[in-house]
Protein backbone atom coordinates (compact mmCIF):
# COMPACT_ATOMS: atom_id res chain seq x y z
CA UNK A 1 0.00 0.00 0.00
CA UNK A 2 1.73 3.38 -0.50
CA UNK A 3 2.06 6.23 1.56
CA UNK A 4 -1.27 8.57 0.02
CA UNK A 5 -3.05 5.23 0.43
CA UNK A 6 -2.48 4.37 3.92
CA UNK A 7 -2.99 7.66 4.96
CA UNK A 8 -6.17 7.83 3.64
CA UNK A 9 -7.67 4.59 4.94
CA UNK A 10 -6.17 6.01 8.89
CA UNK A 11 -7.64 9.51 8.91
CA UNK A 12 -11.20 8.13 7.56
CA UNK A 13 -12.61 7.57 10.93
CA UNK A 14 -16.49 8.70 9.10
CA UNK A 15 -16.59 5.26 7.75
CA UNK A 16 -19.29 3.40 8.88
CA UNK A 17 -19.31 0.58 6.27
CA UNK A 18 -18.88 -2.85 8.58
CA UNK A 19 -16.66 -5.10 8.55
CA UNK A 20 -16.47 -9.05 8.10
CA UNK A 21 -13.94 -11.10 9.87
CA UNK A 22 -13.35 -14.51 7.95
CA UNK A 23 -11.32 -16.35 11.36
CA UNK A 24 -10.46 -20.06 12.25
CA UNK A 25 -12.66 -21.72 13.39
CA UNK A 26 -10.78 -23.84 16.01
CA UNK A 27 -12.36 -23.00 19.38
CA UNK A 28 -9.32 -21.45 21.11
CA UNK A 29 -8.79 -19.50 17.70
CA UNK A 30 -11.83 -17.90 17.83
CA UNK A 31 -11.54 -16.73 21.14
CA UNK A 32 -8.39 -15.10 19.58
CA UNK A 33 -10.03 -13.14 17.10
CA UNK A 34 -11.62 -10.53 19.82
CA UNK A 35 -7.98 -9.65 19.73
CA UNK A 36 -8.71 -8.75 15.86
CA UNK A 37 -11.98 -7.30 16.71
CA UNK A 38 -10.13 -4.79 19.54
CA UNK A 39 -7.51 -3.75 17.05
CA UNK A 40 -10.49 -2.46 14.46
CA UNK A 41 -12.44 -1.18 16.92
CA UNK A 42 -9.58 1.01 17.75
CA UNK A 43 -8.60 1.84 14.54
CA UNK A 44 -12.63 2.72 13.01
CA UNK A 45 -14.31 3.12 16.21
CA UNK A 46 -17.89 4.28 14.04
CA UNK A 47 -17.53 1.00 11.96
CA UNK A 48 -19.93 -2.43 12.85
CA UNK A 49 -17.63 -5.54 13.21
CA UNK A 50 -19.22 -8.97 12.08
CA UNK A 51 -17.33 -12.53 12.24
CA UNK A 52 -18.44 -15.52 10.61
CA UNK A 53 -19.11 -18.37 12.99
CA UNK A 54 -19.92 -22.24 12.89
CA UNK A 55 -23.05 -23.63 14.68
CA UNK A 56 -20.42 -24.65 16.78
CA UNK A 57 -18.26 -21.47 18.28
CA UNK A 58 -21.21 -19.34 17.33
CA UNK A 59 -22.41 -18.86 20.99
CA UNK A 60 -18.96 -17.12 21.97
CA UNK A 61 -20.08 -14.17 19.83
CA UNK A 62 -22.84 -13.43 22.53
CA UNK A 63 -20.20 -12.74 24.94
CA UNK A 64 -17.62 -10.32 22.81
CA UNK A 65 -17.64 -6.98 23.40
CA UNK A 66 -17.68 -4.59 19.99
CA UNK A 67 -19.06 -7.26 17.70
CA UNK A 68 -22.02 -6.77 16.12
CA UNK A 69 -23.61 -10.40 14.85
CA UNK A 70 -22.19 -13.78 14.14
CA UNK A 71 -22.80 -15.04 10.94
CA UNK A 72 -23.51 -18.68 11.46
CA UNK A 73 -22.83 -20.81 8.08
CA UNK A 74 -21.20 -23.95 8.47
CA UNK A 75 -18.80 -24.82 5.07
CA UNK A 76 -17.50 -28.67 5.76
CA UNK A 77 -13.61 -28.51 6.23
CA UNK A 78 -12.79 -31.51 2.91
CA UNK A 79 -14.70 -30.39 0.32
CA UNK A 80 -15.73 -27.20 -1.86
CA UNK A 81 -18.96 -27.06 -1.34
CA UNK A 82 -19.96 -24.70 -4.46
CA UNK A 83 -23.86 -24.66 -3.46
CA UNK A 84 -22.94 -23.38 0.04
CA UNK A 85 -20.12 -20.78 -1.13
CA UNK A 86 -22.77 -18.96 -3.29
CA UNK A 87 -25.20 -19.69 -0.69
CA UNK A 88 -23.05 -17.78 1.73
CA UNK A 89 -21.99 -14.96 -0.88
CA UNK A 90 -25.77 -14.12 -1.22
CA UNK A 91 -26.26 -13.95 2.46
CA UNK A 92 -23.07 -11.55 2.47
CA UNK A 93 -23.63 -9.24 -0.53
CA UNK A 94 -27.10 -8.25 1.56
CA UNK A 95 -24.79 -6.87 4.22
CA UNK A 96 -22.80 -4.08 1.98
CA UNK A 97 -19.88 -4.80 4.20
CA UNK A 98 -17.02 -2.38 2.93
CA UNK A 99 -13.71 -4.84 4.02
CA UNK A 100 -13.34 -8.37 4.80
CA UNK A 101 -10.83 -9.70 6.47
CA UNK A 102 -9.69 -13.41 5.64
CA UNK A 103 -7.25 -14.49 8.46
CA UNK A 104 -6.73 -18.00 7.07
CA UNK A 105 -4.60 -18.90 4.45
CA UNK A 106 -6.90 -21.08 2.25
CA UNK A 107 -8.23 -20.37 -0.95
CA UNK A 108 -11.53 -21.63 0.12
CA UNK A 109 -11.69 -18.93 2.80
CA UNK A 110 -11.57 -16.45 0.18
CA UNK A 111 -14.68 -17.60 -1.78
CA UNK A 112 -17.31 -15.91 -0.42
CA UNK A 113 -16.21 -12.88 -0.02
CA UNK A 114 -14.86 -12.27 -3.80
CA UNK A 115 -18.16 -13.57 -5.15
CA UNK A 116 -20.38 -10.85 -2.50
CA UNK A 117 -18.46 -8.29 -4.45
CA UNK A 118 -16.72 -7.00 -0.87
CA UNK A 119 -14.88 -3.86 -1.91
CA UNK A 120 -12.08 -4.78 0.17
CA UNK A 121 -10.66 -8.64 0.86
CA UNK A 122 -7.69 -8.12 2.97
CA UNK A 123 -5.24 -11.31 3.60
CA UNK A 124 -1.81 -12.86 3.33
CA UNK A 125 -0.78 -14.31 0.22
CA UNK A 126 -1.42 -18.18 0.06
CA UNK A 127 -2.61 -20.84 -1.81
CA UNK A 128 -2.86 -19.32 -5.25
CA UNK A 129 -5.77 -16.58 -4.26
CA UNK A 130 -4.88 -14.09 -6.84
CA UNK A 131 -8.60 -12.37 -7.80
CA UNK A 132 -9.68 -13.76 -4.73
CA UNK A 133 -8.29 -10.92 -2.37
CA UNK A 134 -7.43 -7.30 -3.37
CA UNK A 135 -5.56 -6.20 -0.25
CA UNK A 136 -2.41 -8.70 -0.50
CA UNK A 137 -0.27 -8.65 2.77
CA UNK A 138 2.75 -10.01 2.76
CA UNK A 139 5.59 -11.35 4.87
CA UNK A 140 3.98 -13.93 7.18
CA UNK A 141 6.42 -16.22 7.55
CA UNK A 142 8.42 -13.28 9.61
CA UNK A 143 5.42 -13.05 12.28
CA UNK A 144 6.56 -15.16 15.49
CA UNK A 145 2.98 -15.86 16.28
CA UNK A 146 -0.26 -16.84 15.29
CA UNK A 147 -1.71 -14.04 17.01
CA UNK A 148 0.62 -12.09 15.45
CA UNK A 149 -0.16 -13.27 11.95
CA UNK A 150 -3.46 -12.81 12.63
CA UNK A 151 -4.30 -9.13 14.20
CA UNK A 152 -1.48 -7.61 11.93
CA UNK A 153 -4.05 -7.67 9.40
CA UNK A 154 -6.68 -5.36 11.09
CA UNK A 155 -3.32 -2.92 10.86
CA UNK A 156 -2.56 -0.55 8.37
CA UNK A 157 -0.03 -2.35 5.38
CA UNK A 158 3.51 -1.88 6.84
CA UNK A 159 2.60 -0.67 10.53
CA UNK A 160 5.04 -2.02 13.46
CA UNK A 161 3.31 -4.74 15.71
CA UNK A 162 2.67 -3.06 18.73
CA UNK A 163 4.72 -4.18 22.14
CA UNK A 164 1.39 -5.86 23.19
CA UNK A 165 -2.23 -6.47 21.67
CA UNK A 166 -5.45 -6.05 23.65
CA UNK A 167 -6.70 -9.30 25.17
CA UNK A 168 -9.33 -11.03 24.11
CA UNK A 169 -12.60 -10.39 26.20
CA UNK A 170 -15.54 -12.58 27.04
CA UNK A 171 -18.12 -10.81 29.53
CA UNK A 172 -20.92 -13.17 30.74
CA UNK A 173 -23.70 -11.72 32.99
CA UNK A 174 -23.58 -12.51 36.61
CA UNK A 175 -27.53 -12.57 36.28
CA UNK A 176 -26.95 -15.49 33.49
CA UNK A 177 -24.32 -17.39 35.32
CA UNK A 178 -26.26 -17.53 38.81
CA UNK A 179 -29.27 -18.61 36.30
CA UNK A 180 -27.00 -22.03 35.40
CA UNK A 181 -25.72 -22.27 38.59
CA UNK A 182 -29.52 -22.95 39.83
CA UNK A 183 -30.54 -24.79 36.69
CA UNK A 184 -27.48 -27.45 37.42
CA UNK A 185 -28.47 -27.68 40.93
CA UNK A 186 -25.06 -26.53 41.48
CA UNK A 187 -23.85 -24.08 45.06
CA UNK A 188 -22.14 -20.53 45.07
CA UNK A 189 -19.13 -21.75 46.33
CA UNK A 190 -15.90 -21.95 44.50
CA UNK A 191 -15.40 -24.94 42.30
CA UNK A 192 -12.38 -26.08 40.39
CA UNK A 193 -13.59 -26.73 37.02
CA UNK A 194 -11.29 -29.11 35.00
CA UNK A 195 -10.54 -29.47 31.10
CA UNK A 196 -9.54 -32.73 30.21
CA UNK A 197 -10.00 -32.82 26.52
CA UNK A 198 -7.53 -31.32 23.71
CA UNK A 199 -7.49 -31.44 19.50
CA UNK A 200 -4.08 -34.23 19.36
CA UNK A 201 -3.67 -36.97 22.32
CA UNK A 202 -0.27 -35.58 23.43
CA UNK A 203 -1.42 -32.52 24.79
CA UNK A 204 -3.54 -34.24 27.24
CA UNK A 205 -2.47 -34.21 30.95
CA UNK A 206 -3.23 -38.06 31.73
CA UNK A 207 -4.02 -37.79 35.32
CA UNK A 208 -7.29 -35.63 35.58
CA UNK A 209 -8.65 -38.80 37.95
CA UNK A 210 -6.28 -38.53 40.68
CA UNK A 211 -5.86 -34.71 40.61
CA UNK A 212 -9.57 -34.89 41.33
CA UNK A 213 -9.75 -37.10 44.18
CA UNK A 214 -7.22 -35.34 45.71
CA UNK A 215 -8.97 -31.91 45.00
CA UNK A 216 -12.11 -33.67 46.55
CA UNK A 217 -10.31 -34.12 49.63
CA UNK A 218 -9.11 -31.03 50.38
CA UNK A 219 -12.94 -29.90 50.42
CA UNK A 220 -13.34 -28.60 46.92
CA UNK A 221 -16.26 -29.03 44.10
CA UNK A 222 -14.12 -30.38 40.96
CA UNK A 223 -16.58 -29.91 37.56
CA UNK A 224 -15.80 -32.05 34.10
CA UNK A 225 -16.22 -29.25 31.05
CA UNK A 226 -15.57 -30.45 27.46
CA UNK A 227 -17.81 -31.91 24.40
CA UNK A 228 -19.36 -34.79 23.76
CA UNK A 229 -15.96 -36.26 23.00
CA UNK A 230 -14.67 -35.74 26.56
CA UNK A 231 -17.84 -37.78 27.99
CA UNK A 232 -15.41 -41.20 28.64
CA UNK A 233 -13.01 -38.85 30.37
CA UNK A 234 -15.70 -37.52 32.32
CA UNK A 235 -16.81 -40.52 33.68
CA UNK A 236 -13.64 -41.92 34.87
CA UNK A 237 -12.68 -38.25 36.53
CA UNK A 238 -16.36 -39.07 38.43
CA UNK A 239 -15.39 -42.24 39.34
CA UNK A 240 -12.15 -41.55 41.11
CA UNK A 241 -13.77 -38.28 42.39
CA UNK A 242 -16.78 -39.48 43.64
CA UNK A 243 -20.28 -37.33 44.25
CA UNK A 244 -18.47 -33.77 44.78
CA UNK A 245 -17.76 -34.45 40.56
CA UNK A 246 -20.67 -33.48 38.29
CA UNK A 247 -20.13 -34.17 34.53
CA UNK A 248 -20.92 -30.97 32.71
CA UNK A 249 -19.61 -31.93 29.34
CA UNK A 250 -22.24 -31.74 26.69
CA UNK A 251 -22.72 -30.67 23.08
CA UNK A 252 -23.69 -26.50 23.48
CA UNK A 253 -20.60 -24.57 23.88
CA UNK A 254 -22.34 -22.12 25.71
CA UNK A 255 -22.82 -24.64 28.53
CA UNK A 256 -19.02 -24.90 28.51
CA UNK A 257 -18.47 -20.80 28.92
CA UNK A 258 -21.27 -20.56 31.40
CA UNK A 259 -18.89 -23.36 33.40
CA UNK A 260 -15.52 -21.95 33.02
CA UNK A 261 -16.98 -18.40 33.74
CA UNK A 262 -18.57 -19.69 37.53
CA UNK A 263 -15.50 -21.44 38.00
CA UNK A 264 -13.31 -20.36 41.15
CA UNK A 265 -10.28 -21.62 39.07
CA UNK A 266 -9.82 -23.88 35.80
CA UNK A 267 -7.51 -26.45 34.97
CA UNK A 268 -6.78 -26.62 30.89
CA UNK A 269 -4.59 -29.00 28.88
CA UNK A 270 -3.95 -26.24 25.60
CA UNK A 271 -7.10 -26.54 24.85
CA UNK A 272 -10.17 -23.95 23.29
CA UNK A 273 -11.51 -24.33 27.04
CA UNK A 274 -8.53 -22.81 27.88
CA UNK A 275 -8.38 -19.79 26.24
CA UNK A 276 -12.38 -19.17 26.86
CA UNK A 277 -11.36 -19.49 30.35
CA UNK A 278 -8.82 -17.32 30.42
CA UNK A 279 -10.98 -14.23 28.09
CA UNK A 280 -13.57 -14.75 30.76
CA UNK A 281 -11.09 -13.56 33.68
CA UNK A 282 -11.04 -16.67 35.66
CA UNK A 283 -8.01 -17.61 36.73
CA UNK A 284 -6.55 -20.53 34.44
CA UNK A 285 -3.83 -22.89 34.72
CA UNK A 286 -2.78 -24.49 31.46
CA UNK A 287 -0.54 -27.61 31.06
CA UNK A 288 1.76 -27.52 28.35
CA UNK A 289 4.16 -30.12 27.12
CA UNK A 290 4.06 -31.33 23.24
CA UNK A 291 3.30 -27.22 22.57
CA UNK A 292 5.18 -23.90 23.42
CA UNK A 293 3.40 -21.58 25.85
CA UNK A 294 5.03 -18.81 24.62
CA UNK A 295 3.26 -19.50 20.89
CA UNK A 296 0.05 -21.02 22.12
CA UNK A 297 -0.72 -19.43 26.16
CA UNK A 298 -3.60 -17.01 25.74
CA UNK A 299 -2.98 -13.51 25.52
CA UNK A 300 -4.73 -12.34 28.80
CA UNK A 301 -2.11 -14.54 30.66
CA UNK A 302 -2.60 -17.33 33.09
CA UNK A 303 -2.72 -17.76 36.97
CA UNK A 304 -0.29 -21.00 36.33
CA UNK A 305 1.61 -22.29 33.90
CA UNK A 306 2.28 -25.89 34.26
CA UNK A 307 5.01 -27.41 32.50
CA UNK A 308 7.75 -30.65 33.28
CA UNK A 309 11.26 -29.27 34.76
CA UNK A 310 12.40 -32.70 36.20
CA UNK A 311 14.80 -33.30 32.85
CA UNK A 312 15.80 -31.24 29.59
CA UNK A 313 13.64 -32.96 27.13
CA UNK A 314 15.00 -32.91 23.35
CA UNK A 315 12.13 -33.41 21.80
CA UNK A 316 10.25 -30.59 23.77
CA UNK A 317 8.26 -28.98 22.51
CA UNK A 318 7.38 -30.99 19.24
CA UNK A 319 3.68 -29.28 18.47
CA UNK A 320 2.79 -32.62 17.84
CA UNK A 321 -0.64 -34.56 18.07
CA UNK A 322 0.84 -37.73 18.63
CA UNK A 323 4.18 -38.57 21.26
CA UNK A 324 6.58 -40.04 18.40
CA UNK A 325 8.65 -41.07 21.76
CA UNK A 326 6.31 -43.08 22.82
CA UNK A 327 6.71 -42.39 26.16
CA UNK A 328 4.65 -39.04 26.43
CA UNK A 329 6.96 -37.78 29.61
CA UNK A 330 6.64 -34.16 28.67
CA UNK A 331 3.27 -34.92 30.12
CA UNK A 332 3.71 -38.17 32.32
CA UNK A 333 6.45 -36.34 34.92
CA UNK A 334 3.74 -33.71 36.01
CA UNK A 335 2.47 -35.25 38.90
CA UNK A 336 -1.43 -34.68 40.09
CA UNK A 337 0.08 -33.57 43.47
CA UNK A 338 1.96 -30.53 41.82
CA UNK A 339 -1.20 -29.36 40.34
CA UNK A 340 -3.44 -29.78 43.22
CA UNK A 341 -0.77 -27.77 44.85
CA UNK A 342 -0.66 -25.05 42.66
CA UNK A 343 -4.41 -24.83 42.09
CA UNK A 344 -4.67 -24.48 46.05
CA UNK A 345 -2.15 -21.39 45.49
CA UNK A 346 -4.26 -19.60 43.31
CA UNK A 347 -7.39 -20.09 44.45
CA UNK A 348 -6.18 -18.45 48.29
CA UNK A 349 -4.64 -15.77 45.77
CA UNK A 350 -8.12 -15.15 44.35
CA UNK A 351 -9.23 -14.86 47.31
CA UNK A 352 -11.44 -18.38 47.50
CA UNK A 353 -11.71 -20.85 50.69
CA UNK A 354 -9.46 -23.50 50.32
């Protein structure tokens, strides 16, 4: 973009056309991209900020300050899907949004928006999307992190990142979260709400079961929060728990936010629950040891971060799914007793009866 350009698009703060976001859709992603929504709502304070959502992240959008609407449209993940592209370009043409932003890299991600006629389709270069976008960005690869990547396209072409980015923000009622309490038959005091679940086997901590007993018998309510896919996990937490464990894993996302945000204190593998945890405020510890914390922590920081410092581990961090080692000790060496200790820390430094 050159100089006249970019000067232009800062000092036009009467625009009032909105503004689509095109994000990942990976849970903890999408928390992410409030940090996107911050950094335009800085920049064009007067202009409406949409995102597009799946079914599935869609009720996060109820609890992000500055954004207008979700666009719900779910676009499967292996295939095209022409009749839903055009589907979803109709929808979007309606809107007369004045700039898109396409955070991912795919071609597919750029579909809709070229064929709604968006004035502006902002986005790195990738995957042979010439016509597609109109606003190339380049120099990716040089961005350390994904946030990085990601919220350096709400900037002006060329700007410096900034020494920090606003955190992401999720704001749940008070009114709404005593309203689930009740409904779940569940008390006001503080509960330790735990995360088992994770997208890739080796990020998950394998001894959720005993850190609950223990957690049980220091006094303290332990709640199960995932998906449907965490119900096994669930139900062998409850069994080595006993009745102070309620399973609250379930298919509505919203149930899962409602959780983390009445939580006293939350314990995450790097996880989406982990990063809605953290946006919400509540203090979070997340257990890292396949990933980097420093690439993948949330933003808004955490009350804990738990990682294995018995040995130097070559392979650490890998950013793999799957432990190629086959002995998963990044993960194995943290010991249930270490994070029962440290959740007891920062619940007396929140303030909580432990």
């Amino acid at each position: 973009m050159n100089q006249d350009s970019q000067l232009s698009e800062d000092t036009d703060r009467d625009d009032t056309r909105p503004i689509l976001i095109i994000p990942y859709m990976w849970i903890g992603d999408f928390v992410r991209n409030h940090t996107v929504v911050r950094v335009l709502k800085e920049r064009w304070p007067n202009r409406p900020v949409d995102l597009l959502t799946t079914s599935l992240c869609a009720p996060l959008v109820d609890y992000m300050p500055g954004v207008r609407e979700g666009i719900v449209w779910d676009l499967p993940r292996s295939r095209l899907a022409v009749g839903r592209q055009f589907g979803l370009a109709k929808l979007l043409r309606k809107r007369n949004y004045g700039t898109a932003l396409v955070l991912p890299r795919t071609w597919k991600a750029a579909i809709a928006p070229a064929l709604a006629g968006i004035p502006e389709r902002v986005g790195f270069v990738g995957e042979f999307r010439f016509g597609l976008l109109n606003r190339w960005r380049w120099g990716e690869k040089k961005l350390p992190r994904f946030i990085d990547k990601n919220a350096a396209l709400a900037q002006p072409d060329g700007a410096p990142l900034p020494p920090e980015w606003p955190v992401p923000q999720l704001r749940v009622p008070s009114e709404e979260i005593a309203r689930w309490r009740q409904a779940n038959g569940l008390s006001a005091g503080a509960a330790v709400a735990l995360a088992p679940g994770s997208v890739g086997v080796s990020k998950r901590w394998t001894y959720y079961p005993e850190a609950a007993r223990l957690l049980v018998e220091r006094g303290l309510e332990v709640w199960v929060v995932g998906g449907p896919a965490e119900k096994g996990l669930a139900q062998e937490i409850v069994a080595a728990g006993g009745p102070k464990v309620r399973d609250l894993t379930g298919n509505d996302l919203r149930n899962g936010v409602l959780a983390m945000a009445a939580a006293g204190v939350a314990i995450s593998n790097d996880s989406g629950l982990m990063h809605i945890a953290a946006a919400l405020g509540t203090p979070t510890m997340g257990i890292f040891g396949p990933t980097s914390p420093y690439l993948w922590a949330p933003l808004n920081g955490l009350a804990a971060t738990v990682v294995q410092d018995k040995s130097v581990l070559s392979c650490q961090p890998c950013q793999s799914t799957i432990c190629k080692m086959n002995d998963h000790r990044c993960m194995r060496d943290i010991a249930a007793s270490e994070v029962v200790g440290i959740t007891q820390r920062v619940l007396r430094e929140a303030g909580a009866p432990v």
